[in-house]
Protein backbone atom coordinates (compact mmCIF):
# COMPACT_ATOMS: atom_id res chain seq x y z
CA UNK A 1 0.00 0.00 0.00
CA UNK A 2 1.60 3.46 -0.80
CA UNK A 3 0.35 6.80 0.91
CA UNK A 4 -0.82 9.52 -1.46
CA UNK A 5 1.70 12.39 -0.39
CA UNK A 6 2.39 16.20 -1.58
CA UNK A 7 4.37 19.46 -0.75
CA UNK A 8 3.33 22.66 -0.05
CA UNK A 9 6.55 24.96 -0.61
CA UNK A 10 8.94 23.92 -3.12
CA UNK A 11 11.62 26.34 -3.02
CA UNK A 12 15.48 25.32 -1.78
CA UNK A 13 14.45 22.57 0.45
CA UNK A 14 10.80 21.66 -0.52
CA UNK A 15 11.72 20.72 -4.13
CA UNK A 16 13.48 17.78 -1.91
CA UNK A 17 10.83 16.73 -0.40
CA UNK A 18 8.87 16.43 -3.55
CA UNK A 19 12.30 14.68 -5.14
CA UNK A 20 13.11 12.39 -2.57
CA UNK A 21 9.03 11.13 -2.36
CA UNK A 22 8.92 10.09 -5.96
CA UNK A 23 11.76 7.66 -5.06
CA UNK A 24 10.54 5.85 -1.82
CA UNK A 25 8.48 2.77 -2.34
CA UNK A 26 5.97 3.25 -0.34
CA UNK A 27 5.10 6.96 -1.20
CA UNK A 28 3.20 8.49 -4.14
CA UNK A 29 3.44 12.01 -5.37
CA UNK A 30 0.06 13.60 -6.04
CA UNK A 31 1.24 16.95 -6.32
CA UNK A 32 3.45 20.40 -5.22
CA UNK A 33 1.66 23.25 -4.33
CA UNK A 34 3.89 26.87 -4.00
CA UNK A 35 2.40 31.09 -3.47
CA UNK A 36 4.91 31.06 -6.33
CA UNK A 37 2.46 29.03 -9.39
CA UNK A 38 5.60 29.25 -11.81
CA UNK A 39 7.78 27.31 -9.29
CA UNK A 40 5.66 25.12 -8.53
CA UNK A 41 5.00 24.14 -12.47
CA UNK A 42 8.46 23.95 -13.27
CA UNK A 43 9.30 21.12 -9.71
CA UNK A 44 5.78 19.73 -11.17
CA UNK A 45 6.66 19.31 -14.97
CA UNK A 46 10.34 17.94 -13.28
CA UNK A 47 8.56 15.42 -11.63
CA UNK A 48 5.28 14.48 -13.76
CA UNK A 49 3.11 15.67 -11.13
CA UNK A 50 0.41 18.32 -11.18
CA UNK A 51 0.98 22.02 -9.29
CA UNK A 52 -1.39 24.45 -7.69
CA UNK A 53 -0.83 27.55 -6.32
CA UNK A 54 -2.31 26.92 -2.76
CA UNK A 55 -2.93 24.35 -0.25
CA UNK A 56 -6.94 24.25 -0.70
CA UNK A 57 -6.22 23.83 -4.68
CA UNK A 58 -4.21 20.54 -4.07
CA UNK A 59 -6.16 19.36 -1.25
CA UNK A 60 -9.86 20.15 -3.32
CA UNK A 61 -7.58 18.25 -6.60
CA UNK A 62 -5.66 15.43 -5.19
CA UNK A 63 -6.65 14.78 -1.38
CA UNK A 64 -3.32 13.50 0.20
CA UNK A 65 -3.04 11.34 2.79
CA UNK A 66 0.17 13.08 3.46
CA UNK A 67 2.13 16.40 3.40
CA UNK A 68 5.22 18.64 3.76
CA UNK A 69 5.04 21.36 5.08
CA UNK A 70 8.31 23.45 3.69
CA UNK A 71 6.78 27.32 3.82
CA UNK A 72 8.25 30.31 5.24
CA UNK A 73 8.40 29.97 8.81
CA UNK A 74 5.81 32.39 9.62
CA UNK A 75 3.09 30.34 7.31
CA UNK A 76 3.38 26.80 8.97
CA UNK A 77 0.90 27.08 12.14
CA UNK A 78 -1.75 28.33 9.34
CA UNK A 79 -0.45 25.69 6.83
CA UNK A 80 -0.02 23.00 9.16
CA UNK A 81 -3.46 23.94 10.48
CA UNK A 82 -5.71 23.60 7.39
CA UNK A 83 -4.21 20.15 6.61
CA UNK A 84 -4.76 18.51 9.90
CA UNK A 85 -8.20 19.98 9.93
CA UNK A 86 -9.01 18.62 6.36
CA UNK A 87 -7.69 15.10 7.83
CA UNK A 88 -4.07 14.97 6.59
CA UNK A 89 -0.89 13.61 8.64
CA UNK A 90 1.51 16.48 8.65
CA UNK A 91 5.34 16.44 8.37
CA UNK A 92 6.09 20.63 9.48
CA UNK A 93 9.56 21.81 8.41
CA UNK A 94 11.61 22.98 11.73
CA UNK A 95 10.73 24.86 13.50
CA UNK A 96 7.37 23.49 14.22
CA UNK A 97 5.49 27.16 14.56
CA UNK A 98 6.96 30.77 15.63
CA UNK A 99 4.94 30.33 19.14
CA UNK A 100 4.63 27.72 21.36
CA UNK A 101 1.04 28.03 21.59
CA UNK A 102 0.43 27.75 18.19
CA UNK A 103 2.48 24.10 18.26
CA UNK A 104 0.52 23.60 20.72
CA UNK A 105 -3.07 23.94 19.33
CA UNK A 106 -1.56 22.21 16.34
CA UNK A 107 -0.98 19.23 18.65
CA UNK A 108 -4.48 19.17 19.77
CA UNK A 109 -5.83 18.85 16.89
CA UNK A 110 -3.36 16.13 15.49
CA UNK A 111 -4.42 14.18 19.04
CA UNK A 112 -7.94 14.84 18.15
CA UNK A 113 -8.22 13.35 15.09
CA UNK A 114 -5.53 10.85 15.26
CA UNK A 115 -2.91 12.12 13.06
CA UNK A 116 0.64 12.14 12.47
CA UNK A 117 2.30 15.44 13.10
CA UNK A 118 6.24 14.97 12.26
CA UNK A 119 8.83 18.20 12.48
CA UNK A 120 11.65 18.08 10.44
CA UNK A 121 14.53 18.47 12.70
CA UNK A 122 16.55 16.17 10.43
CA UNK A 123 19.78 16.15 12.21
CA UNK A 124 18.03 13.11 14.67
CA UNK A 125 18.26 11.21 11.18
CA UNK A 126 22.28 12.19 10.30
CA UNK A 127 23.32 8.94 10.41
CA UNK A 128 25.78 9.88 13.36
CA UNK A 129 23.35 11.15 15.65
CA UNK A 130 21.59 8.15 15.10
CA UNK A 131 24.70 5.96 15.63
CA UNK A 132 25.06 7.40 19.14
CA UNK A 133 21.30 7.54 20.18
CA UNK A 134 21.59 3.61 19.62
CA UNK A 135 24.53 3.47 22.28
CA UNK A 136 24.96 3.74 26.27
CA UNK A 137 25.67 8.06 26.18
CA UNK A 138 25.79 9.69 30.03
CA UNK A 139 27.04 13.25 28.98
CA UNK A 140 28.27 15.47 31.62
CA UNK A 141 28.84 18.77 29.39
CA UNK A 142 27.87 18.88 25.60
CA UNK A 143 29.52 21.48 22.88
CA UNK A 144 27.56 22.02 19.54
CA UNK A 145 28.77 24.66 17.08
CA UNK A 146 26.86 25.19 13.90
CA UNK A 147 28.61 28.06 12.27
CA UNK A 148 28.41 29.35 8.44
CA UNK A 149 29.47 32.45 5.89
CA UNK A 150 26.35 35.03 5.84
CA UNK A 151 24.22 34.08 2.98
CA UNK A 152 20.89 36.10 2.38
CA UNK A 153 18.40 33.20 1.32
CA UNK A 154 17.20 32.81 5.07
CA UNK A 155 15.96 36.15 6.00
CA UNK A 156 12.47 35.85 7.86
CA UNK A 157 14.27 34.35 11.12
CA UNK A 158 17.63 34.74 12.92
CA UNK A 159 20.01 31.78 13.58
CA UNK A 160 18.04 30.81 16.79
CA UNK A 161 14.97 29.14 14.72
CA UNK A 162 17.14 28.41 11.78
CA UNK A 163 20.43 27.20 12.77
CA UNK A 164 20.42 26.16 16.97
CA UNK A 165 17.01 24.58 17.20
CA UNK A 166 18.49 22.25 15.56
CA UNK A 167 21.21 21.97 18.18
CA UNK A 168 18.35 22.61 20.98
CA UNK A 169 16.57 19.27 19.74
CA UNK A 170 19.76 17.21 19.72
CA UNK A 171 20.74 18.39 23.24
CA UNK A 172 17.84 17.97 24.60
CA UNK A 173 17.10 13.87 23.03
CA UNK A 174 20.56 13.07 24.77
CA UNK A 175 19.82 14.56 27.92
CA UNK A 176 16.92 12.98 30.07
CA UNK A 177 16.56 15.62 32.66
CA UNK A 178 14.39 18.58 32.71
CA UNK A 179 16.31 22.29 32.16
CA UNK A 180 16.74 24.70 34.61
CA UNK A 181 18.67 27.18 33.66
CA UNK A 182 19.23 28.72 30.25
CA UNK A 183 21.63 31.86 29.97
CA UNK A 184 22.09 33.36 26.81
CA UNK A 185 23.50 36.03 24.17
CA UNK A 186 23.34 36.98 20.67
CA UNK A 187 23.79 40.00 18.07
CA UNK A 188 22.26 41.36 14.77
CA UNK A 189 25.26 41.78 12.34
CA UNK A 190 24.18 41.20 8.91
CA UNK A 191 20.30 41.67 9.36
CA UNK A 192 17.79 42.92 11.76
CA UNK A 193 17.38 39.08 13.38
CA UNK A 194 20.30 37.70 15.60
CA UNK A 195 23.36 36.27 13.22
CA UNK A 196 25.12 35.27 16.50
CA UNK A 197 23.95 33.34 19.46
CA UNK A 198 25.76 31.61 22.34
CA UNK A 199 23.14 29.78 24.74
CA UNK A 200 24.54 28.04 28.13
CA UNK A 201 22.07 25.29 29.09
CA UNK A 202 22.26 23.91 32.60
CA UNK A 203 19.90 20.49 33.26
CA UNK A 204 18.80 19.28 36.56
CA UNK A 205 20.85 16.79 37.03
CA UNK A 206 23.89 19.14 36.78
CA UNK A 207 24.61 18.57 32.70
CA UNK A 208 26.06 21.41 31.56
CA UNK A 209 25.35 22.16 27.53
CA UNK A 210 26.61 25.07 25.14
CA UNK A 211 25.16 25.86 21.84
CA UNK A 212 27.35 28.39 19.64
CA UNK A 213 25.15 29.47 16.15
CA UNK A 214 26.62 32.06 13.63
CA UNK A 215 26.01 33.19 10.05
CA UNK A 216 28.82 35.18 10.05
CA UNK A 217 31.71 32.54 10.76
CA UNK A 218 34.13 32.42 7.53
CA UNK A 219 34.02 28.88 7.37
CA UNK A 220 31.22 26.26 8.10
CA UNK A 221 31.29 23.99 11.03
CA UNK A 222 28.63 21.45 12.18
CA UNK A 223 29.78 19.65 15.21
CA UNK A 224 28.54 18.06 18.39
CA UNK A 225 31.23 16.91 21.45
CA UNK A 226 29.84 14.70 24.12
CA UNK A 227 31.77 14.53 27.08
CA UNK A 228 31.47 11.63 29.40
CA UNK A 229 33.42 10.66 32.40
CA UNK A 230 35.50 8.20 30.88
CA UNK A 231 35.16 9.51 27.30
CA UNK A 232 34.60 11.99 24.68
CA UNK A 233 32.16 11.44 21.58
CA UNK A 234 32.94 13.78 18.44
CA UNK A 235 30.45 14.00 15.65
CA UNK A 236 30.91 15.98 12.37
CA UNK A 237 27.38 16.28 11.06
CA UNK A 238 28.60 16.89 7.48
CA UNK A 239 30.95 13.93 6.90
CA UNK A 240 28.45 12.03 9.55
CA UNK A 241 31.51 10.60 11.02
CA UNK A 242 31.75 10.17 15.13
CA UNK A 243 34.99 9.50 17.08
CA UNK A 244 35.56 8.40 20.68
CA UNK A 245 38.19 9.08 22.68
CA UNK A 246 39.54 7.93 25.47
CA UNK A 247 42.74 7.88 27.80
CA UNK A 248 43.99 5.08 29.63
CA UNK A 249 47.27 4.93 31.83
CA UNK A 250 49.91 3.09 31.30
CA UNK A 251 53.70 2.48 32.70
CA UNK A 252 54.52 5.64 30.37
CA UNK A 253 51.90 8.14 31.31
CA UNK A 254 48.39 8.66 29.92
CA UNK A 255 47.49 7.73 26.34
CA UNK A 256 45.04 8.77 24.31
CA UNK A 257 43.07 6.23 22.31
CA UNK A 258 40.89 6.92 19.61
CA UNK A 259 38.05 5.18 17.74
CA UNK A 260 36.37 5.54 14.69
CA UNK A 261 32.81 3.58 14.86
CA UNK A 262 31.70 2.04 11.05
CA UNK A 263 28.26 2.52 10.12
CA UNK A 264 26.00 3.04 7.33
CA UNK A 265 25.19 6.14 6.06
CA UNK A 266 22.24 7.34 4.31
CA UNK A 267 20.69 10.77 3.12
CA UNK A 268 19.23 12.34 6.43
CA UNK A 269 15.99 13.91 4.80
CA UNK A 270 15.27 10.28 3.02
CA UNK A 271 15.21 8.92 6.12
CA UNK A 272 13.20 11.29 7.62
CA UNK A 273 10.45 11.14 5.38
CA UNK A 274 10.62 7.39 5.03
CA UNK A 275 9.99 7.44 9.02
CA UNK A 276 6.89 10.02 8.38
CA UNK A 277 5.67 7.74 5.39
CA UNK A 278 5.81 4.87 7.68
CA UNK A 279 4.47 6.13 10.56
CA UNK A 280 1.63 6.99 8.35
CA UNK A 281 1.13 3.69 6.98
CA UNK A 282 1.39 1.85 10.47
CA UNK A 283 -0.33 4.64 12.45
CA UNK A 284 2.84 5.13 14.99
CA UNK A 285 4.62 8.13 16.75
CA UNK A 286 7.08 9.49 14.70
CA UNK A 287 11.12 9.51 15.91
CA UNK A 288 10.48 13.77 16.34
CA UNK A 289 6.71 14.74 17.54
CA UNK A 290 5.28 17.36 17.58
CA UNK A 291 5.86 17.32 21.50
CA UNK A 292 9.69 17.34 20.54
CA UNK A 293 9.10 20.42 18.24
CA UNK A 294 7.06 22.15 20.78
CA UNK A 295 9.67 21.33 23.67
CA UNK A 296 12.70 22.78 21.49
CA UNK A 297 10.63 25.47 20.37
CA UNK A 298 9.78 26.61 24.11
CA UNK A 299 13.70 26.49 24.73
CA UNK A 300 14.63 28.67 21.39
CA UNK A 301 11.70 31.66 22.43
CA UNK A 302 13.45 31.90 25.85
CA UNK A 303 16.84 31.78 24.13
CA UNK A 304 15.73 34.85 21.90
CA UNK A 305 13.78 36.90 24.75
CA UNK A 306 17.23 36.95 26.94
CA UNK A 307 19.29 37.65 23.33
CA UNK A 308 16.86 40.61 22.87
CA UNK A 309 15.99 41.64 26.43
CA UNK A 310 19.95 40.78 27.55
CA UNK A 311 18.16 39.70 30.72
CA UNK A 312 19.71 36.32 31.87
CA UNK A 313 17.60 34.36 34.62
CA UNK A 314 16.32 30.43 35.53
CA UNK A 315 14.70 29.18 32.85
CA UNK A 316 11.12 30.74 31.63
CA UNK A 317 10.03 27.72 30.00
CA UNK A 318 7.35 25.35 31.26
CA UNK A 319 8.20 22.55 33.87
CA UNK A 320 7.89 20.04 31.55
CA UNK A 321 10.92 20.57 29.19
């Protein structure tokens, strides 16, 4: 049985979505839907599937089981919305909505009617994150710096909901303790969002975390260190390579011993929405909820109203993250 799927919002990353659905087995591509008709033609003609210039248009047309939602961050709590309400599981580009109230009506109604609702933090599906979610991982401190050369294609949000909430979901999936304390900074460089932010995270049972984001590095950097007591855990999210350290003593002195885990690796956004598509078909929770989106969410808004207010203090986020 394959699940009648289509995207709404086929510009950079969208026209991936639509690519990468026409070559899963147990998806089929009804249609792309785009504010921009001419875009959306030219990904439809591409991929020998019809286009519409609006959500209603495609869901009237083709009635999906399925969609992606890959709009402006602004649009997906009224995007997401209208789909769930017409019936249709939902995969919502990160992150999930711009408030966490909005996520969380969106949950409601996914609950209500018994829907999927997936958000596309895809890093949980780099093929080194998964590699250490699958093994024994007590970190003490954690040190994630996602840093890149200004480019002007992302320019409705600052690096906060762009870049780190990325970072924000990881942290938070390896640490199973509840945050207490979130202290952090930022500044506007190249536009009038934040291109810089440095968030300290501390947990409550005394894991320390720090998230460095910047558009305005000179060179790009996506990396995640996980430091244990008895060992460190590198990942590179770009070559999706992890190493582990340790260091042992010997009759010489300390040495350091490194390993370099083998595993497969796949195309992160293929595996993401082969999870949704499945989780679809066999009516499961999907590896990121929207709970997860809501949770990270809650942690980037209080990450931004210190940046902006420059008022550090315990946490302002609900109990439950």
């Amino acid at each position: 049985m394959t699940e009648r799927v289509a995207v709404i919002g086929v510009g950079h990353l969208g026209q991936h979505h639509a690519r990468i659905y026409t070559e899963l087995p147990d998806a089929q591509l009804v249609g792309v839907a785009d504010s921009d008709i001419e875009r959306a033609r030219f990904i439809g003609e591409h991929l020998g599937v019809p286009a519409y210039g609006s959500l209603g248009e495609l869901i009237r047309r083709k009635s999906p089981d399925a969609i992606s939602v890959v709009v402006p961050t602004s649009q997906h709590y009224e995007i997401a919305k209208k789909a769930l309400e017409a019936g249709i599981h939902v995969l919502v580009e990160k992150p999930v909505t711009v408030k966490p109230s909005e996520a969380g009506e969106l949950l409601e109604i996914a609950d209500r009617k018994n829907l999927v609702l997936q958000v596309g933090h895809i890093e949980r599906f780099n093929s080194a994150i998964r590699y250490i979610s699958q093994i024994p991982c007590r970190p003490v401190y954690l040190d994630a710096r996602r840093t890149a050369p200004f480019t002007p294609r992302i320019n409705d949000v600052g690096v906060v909901l762009d870049l780190m909430i990325h970072d924000i979901d990881i942290v938070m999936s390896l640490v199973p303790s509840k945050i207490t304390k979130i202290a952090a900074t930022g500044a506007c460089v190249f536009t009038e969002h934040e291109d810089i932010a440095d968030a300290h995270i501390t947990f409550e049972d005394g894991t320390l975390a720090h998230i460095l984001t910047s558009r305005c590095a000179q060179k790009k950097c996506r990396q995640l260190e996980v430091v244990e007591r008895e060992r460190q855990i590198t990942v590179n999210y770009e070559l999706q390579t992890v190493q582990i350290s340790r260091c042992v003593n010997n009759p010489e002195g300390q040495v350091e011993i490194r390993e370099t885990p083998v595993f497969p690796k796949s195309e992160p956004l293929k595996l993401e929405l082969a999870d949704f598509v499945r989780c679809v078909r066999e009516h499961r929770p999907p590896v990121v909820g929207g709970g997860d989106g809501k949770k990270a969410l809650e942690v980037a808004v209080e990450i931004l109203r210190q940046i902006h207010d420059g008022n550090n203090q315990e946490a302002g986020i609900p109990a439950a993250v």
